[in-house]
N, C-alpha and C. Protein backbone atom coordinates (compact mmCIF):
# COMPACT_ATOMS: atom_id res chain seq x y z
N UNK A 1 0.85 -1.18 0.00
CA UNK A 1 0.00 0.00 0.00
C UNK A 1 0.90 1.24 0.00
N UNK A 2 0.54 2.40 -0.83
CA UNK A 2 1.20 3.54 -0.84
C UNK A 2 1.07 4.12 0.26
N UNK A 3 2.11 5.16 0.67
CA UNK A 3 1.31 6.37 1.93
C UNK A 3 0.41 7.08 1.32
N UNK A 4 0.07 7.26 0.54
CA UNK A 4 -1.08 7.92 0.17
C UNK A 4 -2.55 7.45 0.00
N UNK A 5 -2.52 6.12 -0.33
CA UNK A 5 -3.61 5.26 -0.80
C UNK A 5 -4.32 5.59 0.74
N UNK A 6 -4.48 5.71 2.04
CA UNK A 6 -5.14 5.75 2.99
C UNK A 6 -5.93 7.22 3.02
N UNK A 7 -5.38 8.22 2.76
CA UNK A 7 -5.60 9.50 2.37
C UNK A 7 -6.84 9.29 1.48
N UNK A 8 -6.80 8.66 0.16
CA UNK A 8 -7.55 8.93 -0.89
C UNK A 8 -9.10 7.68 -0.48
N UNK A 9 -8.67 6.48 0.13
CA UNK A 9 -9.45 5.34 0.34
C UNK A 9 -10.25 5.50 1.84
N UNK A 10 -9.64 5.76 2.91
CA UNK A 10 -10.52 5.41 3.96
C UNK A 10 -11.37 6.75 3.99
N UNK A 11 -12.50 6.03 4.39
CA UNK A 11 -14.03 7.02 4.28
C UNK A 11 -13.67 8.44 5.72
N UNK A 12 -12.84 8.17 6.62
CA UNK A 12 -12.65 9.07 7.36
C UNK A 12 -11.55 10.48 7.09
N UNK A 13 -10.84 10.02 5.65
CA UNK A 13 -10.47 10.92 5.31
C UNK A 13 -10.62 11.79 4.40
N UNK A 14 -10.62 13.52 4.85
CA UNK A 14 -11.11 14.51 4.24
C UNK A 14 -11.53 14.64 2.80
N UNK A 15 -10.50 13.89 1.72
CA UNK A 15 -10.29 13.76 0.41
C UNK A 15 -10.94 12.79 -0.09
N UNK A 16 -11.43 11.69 0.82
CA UNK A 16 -12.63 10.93 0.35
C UNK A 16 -14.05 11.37 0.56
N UNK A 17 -13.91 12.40 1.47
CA UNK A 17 -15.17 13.15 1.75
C UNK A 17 -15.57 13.93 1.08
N UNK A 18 -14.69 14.51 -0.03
CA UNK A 18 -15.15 15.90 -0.98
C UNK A 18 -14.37 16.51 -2.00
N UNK A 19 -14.54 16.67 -2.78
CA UNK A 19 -13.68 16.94 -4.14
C UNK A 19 -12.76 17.93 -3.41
N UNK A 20 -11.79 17.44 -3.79
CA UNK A 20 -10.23 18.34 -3.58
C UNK A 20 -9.46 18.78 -4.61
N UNK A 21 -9.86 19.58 -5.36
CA UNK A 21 -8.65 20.31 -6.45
C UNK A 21 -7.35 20.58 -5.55
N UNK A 22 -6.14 20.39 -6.75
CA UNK A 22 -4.84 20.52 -5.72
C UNK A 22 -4.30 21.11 -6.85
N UNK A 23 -3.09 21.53 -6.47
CA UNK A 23 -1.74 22.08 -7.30
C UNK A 23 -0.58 22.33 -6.46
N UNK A 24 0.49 21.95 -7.22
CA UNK A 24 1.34 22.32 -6.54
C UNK A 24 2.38 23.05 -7.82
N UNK A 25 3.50 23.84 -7.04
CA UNK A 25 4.74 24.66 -7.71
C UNK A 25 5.87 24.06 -6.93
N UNK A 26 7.22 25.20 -7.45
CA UNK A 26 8.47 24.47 -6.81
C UNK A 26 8.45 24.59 -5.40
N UNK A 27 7.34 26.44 -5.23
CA UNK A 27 7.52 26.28 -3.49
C UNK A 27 6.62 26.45 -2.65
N UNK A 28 5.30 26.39 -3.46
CA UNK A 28 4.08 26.47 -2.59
C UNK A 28 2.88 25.24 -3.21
N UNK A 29 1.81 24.78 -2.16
CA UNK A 29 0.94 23.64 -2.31
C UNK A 29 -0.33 24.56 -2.09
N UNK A 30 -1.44 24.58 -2.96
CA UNK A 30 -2.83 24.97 -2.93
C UNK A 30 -3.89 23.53 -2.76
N UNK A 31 -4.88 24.02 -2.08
CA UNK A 31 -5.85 22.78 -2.31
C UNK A 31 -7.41 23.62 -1.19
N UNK A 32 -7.98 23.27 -2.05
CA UNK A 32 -9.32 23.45 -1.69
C UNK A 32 -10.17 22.11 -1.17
N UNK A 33 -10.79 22.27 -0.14
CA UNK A 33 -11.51 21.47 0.67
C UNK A 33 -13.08 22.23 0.89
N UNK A 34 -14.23 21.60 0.32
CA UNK A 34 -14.97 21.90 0.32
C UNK A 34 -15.37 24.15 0.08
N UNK A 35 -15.08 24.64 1.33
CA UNK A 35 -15.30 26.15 1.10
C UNK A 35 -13.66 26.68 1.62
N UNK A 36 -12.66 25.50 2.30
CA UNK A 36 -11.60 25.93 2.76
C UNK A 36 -10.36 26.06 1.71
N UNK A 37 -9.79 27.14 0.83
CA UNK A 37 -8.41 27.15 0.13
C UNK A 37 -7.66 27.34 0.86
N UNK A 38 -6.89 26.42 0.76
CA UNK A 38 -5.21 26.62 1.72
C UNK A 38 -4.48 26.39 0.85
N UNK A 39 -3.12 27.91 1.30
CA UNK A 39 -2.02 27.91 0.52
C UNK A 39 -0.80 27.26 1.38
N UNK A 40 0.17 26.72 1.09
CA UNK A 40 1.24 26.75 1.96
C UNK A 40 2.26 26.79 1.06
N UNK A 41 3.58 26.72 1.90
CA UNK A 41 4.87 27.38 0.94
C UNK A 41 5.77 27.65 2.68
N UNK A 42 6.02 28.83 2.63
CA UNK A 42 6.77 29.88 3.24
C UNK A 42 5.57 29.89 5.10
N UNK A 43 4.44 30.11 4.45
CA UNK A 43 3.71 29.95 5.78
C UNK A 43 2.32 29.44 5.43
N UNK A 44 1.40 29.04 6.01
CA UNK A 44 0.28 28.54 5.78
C UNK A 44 -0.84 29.59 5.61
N UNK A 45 -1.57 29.64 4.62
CA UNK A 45 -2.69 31.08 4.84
C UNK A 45 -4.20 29.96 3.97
N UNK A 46 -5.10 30.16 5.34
CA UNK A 46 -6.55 29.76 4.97
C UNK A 46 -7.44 30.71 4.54
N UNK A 47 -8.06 30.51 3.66
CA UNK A 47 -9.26 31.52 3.74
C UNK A 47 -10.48 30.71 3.41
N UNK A 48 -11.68 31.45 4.03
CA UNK A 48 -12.74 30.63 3.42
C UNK A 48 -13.34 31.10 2.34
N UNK A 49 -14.07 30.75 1.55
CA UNK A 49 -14.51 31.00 0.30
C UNK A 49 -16.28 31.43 0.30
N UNK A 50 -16.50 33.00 0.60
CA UNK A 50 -17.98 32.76 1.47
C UNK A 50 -19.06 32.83 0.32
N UNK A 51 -18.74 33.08 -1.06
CA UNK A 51 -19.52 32.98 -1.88
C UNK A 51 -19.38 32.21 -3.44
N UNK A 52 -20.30 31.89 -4.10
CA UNK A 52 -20.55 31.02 -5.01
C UNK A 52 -19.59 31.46 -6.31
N UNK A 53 -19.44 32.89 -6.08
CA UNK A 53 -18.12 33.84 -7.32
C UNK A 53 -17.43 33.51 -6.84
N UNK A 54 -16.65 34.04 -5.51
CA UNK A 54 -15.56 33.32 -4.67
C UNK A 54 -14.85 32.15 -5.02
N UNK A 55 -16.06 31.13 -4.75
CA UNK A 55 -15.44 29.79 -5.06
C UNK A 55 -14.86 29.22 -7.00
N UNK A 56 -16.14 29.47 -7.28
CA UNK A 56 -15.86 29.67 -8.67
C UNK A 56 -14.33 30.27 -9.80
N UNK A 57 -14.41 31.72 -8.83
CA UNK A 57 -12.96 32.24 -9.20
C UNK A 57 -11.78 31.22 -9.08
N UNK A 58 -11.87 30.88 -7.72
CA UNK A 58 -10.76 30.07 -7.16
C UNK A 58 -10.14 28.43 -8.08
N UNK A 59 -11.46 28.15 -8.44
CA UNK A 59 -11.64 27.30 -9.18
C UNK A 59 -11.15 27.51 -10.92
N UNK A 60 -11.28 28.68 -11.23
CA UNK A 60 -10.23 28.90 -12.67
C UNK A 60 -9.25 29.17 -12.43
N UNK A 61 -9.04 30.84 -11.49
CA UNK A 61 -7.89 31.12 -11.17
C UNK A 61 -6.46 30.49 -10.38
N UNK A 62 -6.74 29.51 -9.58
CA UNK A 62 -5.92 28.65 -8.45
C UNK A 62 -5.81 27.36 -9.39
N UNK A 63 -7.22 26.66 -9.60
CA UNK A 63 -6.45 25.62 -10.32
C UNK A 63 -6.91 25.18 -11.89
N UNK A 64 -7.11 26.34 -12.18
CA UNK A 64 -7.40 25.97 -13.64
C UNK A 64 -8.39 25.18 -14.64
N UNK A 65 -9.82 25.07 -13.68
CA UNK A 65 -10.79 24.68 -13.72
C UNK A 65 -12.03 25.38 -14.14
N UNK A 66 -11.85 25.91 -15.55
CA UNK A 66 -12.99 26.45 -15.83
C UNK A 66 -14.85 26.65 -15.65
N UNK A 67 -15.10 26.85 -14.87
CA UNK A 67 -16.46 26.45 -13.96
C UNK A 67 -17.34 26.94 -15.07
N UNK A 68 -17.30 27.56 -16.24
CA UNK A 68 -18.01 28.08 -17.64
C UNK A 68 -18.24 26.16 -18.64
N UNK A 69 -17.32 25.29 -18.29
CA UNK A 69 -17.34 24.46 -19.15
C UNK A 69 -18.35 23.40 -17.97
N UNK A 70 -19.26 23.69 -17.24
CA UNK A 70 -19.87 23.04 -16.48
C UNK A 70 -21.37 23.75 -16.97
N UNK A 71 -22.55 23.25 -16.67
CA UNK A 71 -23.55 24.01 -17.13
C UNK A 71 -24.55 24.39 -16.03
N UNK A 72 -25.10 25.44 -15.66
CA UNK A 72 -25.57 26.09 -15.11
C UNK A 72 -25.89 25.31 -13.02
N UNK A 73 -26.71 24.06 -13.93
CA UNK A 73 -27.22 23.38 -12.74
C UNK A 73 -26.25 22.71 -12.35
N UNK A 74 -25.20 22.05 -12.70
CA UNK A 74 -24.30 21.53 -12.95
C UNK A 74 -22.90 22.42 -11.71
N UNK A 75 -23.28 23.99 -11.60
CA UNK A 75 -22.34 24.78 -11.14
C UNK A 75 -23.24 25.03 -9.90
N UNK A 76 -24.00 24.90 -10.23
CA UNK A 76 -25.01 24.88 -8.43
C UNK A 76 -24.68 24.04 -7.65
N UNK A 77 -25.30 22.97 -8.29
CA UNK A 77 -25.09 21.14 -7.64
C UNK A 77 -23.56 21.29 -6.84
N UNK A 78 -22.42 21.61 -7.67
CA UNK A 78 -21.24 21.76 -7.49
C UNK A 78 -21.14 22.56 -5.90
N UNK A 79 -21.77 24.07 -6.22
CA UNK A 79 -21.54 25.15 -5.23
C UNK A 79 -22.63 24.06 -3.64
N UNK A 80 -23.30 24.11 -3.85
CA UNK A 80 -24.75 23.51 -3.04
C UNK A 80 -23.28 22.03 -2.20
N UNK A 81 -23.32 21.26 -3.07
CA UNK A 81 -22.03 20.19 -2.46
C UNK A 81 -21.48 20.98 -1.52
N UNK A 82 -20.60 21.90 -2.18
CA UNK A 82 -19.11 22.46 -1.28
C UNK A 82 -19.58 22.90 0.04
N UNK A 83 -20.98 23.65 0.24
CA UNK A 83 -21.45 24.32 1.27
C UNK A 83 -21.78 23.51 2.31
N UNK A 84 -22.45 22.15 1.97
CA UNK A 84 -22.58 21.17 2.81
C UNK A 84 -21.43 20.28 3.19
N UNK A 85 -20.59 20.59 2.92
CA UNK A 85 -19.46 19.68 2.87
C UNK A 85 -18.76 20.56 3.79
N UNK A 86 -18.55 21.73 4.18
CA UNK A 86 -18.16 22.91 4.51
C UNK A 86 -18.40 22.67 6.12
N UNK A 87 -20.01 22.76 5.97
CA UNK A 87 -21.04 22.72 7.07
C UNK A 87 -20.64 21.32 8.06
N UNK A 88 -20.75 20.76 7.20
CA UNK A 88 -20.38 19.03 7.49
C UNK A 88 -19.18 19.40 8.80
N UNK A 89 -17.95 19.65 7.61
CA UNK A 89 -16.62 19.75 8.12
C UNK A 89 -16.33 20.50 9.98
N UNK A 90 -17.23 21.57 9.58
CA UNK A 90 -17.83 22.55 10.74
C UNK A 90 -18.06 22.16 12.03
N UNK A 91 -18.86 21.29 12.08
CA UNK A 91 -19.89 20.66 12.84
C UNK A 91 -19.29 19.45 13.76
């Protein structure tokens, strides 16, 4: 088993719980968790993502995920997920 395969497989972890866009560079790691983007690198910086543009942006701009090539209901369903997943996380 990889070190990673537990990350992606057991139901208690975060990344099996909710779509995780990631990226990484030579000196910083991005990844979005439900409404949470975290950057790290140099120091760690969270922000939450409190609206449906917000997230969206983050989603072309951070990782290159055009949210235009999704269709309308399609970008709801999407947004509607993240918020409960958010909430979930919260709680």
């Amino acid at each position: 088993m990889s070190r990673g395969e537990p990350l992606s497989t057991s139901p208690e972890s975060p990344y099996a719980q909710a779509c995780v866009p990631g990226r990484r560079d030579a000196t910083s790691a991005d990844k979005l968790i439900a409404l949470t983007l975290t950057r790290t690198g140099d120091a760690e910086r969270r922000t939450v993502l409190p609206s449906s543009g917000d997230w969206r942006t983050a989603m072309g701009d951070v990782f290159g995920i055009p949210t235009n090539a999704f269709s309308r209901a399609e970008r709801e369903l999407l947004w509607r997920t993240a918020v409960s997943q958010h909430e979930a996380r919260a709680s």
